[in-house]
Each structure stands twice: as C-alpha cells, then as structure tokens.
PDB file of N, CA and C in Angstrom:
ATOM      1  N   UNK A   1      89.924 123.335 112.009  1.00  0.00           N
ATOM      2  CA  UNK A   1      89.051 122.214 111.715  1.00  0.00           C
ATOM      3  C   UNK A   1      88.462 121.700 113.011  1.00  0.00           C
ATOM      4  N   UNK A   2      87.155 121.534 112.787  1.00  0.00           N
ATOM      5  CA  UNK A   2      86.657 120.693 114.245  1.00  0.00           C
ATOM      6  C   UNK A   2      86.307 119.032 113.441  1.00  0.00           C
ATOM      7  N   UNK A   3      86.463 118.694 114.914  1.00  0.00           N
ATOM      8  CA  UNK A   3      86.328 116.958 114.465  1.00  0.00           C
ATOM      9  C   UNK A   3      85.405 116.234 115.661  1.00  0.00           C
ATOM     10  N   UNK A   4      84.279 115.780 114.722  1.00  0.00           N
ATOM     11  CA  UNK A   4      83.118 114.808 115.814  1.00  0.00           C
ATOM     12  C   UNK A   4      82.753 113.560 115.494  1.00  0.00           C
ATOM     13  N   UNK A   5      82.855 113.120 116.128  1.00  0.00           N
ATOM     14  CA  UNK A   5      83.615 111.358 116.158  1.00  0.00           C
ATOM     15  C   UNK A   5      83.092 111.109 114.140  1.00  0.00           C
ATOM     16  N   UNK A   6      84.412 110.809 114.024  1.00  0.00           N
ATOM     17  CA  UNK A   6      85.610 111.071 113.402  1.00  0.00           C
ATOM     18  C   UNK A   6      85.306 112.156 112.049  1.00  0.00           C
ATOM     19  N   UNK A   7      84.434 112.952 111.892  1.00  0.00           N
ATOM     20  CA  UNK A   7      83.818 113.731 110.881  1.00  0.00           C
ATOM     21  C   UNK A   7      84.539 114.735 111.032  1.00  0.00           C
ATOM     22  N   UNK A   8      85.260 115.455 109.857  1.00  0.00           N
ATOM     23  CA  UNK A   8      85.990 116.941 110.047  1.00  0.00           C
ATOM     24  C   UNK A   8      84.509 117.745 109.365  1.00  0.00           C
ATOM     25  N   UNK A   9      84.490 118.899 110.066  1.00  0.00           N
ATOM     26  CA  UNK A   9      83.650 120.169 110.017  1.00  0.00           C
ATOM     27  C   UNK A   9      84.198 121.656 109.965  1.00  0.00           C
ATOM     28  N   UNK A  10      83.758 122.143 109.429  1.00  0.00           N
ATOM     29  CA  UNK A  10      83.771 123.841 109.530  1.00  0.00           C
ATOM     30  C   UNK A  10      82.997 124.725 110.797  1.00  0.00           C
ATOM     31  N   UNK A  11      83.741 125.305 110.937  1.00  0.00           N
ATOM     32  CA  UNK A  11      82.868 126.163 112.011  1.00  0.00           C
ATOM     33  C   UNK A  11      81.357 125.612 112.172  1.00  0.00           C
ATOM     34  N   UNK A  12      80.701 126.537 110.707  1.00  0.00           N
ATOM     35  CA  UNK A  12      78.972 126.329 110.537  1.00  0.00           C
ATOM     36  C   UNK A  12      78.602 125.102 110.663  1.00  0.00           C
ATOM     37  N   UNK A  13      79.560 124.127 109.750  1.00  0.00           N
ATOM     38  CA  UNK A  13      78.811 122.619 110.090  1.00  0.00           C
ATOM     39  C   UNK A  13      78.881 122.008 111.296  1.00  0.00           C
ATOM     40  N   UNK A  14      79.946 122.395 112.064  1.00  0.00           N
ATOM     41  CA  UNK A  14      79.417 121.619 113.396  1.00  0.00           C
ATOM     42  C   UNK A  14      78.716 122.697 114.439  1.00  0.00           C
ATOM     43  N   UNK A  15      78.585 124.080 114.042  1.00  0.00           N
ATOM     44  CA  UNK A  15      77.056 124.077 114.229  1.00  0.00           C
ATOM     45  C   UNK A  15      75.936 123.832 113.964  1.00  0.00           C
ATOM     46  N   UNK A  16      75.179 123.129 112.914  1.00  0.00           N
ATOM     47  CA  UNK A  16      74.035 122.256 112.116  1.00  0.00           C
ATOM     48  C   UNK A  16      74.232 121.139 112.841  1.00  0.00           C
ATOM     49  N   UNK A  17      75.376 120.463 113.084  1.00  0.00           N
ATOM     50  CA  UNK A  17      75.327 119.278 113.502  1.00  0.00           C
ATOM     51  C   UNK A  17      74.917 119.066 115.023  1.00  0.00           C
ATOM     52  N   UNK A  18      75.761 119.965 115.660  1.00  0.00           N
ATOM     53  CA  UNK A  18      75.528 120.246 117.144  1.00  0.00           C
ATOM     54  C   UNK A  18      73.835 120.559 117.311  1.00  0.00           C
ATOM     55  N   UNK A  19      73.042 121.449 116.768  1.00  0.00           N
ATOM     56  CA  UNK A  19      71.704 121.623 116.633  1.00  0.00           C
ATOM     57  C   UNK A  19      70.980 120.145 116.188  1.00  0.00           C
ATOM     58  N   UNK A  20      71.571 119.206 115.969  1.00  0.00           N
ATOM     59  CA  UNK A  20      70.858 118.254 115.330  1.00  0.00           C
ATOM     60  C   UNK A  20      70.654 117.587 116.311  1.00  0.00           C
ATOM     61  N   UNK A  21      72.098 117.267 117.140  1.00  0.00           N
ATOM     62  CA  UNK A  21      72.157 116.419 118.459  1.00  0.00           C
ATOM     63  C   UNK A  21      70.681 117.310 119.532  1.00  0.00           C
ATOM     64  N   UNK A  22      71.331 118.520 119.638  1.00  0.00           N
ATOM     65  CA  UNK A  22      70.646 118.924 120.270  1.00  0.00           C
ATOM     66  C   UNK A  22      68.969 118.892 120.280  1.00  0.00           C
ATOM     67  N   UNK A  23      68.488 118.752 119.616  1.00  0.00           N
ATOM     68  CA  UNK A  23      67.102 118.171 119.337  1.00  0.00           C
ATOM     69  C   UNK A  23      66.505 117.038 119.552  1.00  0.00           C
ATOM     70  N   UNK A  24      68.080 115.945 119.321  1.00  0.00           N
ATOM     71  CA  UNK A  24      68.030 114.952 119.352  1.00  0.00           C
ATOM     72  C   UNK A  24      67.763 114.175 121.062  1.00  0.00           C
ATOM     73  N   UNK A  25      68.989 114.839 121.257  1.00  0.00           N
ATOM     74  CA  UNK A  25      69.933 114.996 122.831  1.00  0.00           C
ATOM     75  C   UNK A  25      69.896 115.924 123.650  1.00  0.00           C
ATOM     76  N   UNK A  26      68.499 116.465 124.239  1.00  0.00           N
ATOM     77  CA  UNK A  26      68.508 118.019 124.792  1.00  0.00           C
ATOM     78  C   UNK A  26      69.407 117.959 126.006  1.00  0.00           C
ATOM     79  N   UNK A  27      70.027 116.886 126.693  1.00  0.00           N
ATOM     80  CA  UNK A  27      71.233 116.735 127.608  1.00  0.00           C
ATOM     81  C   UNK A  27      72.002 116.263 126.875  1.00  0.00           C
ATOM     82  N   UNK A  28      72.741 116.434 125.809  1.00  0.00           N
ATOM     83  CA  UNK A  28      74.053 115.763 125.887  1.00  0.00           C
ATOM     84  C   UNK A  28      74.938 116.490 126.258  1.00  0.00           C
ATOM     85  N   UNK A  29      75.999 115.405 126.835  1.00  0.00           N
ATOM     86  CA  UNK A  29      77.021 115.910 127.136  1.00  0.00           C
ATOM     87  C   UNK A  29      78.394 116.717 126.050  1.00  0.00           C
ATOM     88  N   UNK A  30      79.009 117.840 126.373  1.00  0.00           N
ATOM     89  CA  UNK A  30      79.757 118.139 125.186  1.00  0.00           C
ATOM     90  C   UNK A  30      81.211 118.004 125.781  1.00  0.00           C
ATOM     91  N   UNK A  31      82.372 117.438 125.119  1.00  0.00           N
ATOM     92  CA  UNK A  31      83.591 117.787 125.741  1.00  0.00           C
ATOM     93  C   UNK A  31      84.712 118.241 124.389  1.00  0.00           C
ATOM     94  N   UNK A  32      85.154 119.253 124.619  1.00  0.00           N
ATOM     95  CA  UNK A  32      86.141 120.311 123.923  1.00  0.00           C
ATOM     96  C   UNK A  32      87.537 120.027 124.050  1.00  0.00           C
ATOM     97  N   UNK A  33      88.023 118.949 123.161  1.00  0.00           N
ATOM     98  CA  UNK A  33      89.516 118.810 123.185  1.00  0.00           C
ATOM     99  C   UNK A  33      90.183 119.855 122.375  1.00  0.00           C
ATOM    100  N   UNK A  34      91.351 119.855 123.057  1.00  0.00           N
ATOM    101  CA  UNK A  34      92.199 120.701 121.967  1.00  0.00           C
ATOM    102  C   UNK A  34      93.543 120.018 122.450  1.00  0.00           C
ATOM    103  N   UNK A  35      94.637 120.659 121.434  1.00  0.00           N
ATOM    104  CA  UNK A  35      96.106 120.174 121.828  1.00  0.00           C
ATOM    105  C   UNK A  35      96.650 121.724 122.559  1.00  0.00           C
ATOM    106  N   UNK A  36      97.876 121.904 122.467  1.00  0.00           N
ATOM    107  CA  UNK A  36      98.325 123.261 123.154  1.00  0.00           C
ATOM    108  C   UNK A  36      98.603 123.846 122.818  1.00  0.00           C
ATOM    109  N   UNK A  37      98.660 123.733 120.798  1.00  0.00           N
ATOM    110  CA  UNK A  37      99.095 124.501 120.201  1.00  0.00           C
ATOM    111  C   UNK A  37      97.677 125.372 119.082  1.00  0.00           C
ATOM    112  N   UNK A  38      96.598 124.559 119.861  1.00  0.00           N
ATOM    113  CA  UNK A  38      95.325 125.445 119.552  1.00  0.00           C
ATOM    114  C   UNK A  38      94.978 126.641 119.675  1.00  0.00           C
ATOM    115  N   UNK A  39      94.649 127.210 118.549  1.00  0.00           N
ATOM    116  CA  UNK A  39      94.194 129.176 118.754  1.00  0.00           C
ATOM    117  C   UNK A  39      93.172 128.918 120.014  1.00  0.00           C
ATOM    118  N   UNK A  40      93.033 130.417 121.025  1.00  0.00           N
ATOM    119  CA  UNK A  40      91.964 130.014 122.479  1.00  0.00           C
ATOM    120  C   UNK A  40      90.406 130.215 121.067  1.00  0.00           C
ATOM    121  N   UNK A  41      90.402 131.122 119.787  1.00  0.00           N
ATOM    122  CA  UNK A  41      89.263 131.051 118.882  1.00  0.00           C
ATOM    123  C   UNK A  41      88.932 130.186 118.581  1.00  0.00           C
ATOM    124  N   UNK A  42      89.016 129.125 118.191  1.00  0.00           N
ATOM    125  CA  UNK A  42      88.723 127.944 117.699  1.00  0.00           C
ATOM    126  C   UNK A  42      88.008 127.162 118.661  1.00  0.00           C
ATOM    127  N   UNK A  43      88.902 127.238 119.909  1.00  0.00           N
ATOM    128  CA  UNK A  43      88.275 126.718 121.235  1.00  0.00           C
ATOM    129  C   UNK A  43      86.923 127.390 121.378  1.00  0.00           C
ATOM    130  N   UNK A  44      86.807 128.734 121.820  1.00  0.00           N
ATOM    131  CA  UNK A  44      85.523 129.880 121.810  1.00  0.00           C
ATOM    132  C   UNK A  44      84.334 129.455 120.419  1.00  0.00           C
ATOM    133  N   UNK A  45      84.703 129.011 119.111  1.00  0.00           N
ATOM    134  CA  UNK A  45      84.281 129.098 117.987  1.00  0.00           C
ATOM    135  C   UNK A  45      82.922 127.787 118.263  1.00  0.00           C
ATOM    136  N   UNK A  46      83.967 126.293 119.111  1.00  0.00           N
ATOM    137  CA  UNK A  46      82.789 125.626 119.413  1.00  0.00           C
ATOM    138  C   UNK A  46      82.440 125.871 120.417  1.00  0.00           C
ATOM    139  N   UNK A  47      82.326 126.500 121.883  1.00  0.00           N
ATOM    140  CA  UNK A  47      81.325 127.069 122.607  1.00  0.00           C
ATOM    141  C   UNK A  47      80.703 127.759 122.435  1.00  0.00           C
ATOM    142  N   UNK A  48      81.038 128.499 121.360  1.00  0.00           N
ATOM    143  CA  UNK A  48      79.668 129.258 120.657  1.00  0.00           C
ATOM    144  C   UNK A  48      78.737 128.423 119.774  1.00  0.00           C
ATOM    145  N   UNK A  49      79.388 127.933 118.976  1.00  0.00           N
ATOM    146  CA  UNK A  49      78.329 126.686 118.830  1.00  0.00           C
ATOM    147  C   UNK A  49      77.798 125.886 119.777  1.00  0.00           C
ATOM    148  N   UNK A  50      78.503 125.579 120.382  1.00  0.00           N
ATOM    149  CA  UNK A  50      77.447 124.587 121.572  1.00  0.00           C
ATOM    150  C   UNK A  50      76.292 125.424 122.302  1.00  0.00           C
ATOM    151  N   UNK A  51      76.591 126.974 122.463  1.00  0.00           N
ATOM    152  CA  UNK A  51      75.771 127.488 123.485  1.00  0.00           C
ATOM    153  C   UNK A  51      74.461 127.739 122.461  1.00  0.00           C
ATOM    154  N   UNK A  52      74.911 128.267 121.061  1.00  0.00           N
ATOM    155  CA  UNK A  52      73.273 128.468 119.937  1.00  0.00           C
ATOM    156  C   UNK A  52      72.908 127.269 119.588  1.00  0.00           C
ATOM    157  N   UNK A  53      73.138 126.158 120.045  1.00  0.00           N
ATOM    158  CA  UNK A  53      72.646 124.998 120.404  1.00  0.00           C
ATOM    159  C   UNK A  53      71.751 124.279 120.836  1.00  0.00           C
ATOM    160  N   UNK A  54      72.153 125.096 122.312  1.00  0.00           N
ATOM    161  CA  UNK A  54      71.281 125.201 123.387  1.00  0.00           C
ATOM    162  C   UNK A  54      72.026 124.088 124.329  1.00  0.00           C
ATOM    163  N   UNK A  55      73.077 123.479 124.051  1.00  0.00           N
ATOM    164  CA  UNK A  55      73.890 122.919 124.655  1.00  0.00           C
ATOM    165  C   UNK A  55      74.842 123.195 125.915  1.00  0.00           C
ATOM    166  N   UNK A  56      74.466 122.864 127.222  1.00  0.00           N
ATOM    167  CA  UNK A  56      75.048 123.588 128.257  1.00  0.00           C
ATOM    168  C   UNK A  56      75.756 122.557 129.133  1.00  0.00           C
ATOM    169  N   UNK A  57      76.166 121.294 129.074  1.00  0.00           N
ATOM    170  CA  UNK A  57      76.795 120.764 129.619  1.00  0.00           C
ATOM    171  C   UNK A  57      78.499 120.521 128.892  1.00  0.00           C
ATOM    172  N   UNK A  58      78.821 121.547 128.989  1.00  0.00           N
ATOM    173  CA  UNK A  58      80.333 121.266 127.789  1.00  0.00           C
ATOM    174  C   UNK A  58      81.162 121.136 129.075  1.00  0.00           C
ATOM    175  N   UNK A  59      82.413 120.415 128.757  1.00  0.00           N
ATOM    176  CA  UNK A  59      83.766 119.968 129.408  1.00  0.00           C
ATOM    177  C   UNK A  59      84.715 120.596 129.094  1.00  0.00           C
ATOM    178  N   UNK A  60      86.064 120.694 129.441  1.00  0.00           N
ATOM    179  CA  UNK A  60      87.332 120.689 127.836  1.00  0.00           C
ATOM    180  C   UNK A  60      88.190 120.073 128.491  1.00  0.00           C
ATOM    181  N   UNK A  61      89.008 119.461 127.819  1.00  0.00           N
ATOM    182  CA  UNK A  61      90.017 118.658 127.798  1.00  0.00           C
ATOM    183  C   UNK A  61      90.961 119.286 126.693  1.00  0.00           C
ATOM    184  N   UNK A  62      92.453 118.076 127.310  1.00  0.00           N
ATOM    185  CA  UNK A  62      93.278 118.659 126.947  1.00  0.00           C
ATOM    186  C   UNK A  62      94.070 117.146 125.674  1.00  0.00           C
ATOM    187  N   UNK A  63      94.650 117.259 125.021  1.00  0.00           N
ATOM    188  CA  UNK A  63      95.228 116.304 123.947  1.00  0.00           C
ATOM    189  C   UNK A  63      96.911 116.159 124.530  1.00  0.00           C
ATOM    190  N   UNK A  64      97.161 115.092 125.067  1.00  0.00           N
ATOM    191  CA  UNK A  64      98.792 114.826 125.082  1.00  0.00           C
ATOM    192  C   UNK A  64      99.741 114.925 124.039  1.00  0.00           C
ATOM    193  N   UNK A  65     100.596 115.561 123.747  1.00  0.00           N
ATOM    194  CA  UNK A  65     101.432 115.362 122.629  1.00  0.00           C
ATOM    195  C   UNK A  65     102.144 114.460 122.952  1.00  0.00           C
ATOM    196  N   UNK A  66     101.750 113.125 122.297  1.00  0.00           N
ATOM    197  CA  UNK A  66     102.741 111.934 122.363  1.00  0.00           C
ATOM    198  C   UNK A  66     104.372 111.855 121.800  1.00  0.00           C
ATOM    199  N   UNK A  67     104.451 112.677 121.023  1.00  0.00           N
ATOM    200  CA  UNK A  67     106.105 113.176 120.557  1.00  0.00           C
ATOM    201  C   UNK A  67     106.454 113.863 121.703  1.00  0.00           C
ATOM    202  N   UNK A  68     105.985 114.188 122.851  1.00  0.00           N
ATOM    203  CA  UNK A  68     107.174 114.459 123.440  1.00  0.00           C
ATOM    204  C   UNK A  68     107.669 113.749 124.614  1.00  0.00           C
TER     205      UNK A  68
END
C-alpha cells in the first residue's frame, strides 16, 4: 500500500496522482518513507512512479519503529 498525506493508493493510483501533482507542481518535492520491514519493490514501485511523472527531486526516509 502507498500512502499520500493520509490517502491509501495502489501502485497505479499513486501514479495518476503523482502525474496530477506533477502538472500541478513541476518541482515538487518527493520523499519515500518506508519502515524496515518494507519489500526494496515497493520502495522501486514509487520511484518508478515518481520518475513517469516526471518527478526528480525524491528523498527517502526511514520510519522508527516505536515498539522497540
């Protein structure tokens, strides 16, 4: 599942969405959280979306697991 402020998406939809910004936002900024127990695909799944985008300022970050 991807999640953009606070909307869950599918792969495709947050590529439509990302294209939307991007039209919108031809600089926005992108940043790629994940936790550590994230597939590295999922991660790859939205830089591929961001890049057919046309989106080239992406980040990634990382998610603390507060349980531990």
């Amino acid at each position: 599942r991807f999640i953009l402020n606070p909307k869950e998406y599918t792969s495709n939809g947050l590529a439509i969405v990302l294209k939307e910004v991007s039209s919108l936002f031809p600089n926005q900024q992108v940043i790629i959280r994940a936790d550590e127990l994230t597939y590295h695909k999922y991660v790859i799944q939205a830089l591929d979306a961001c890049g057919r985008s046309n989106l080239s300022d992406v980040s990634f970050s990382t998610i603390r697991d507060e349980s531990k």
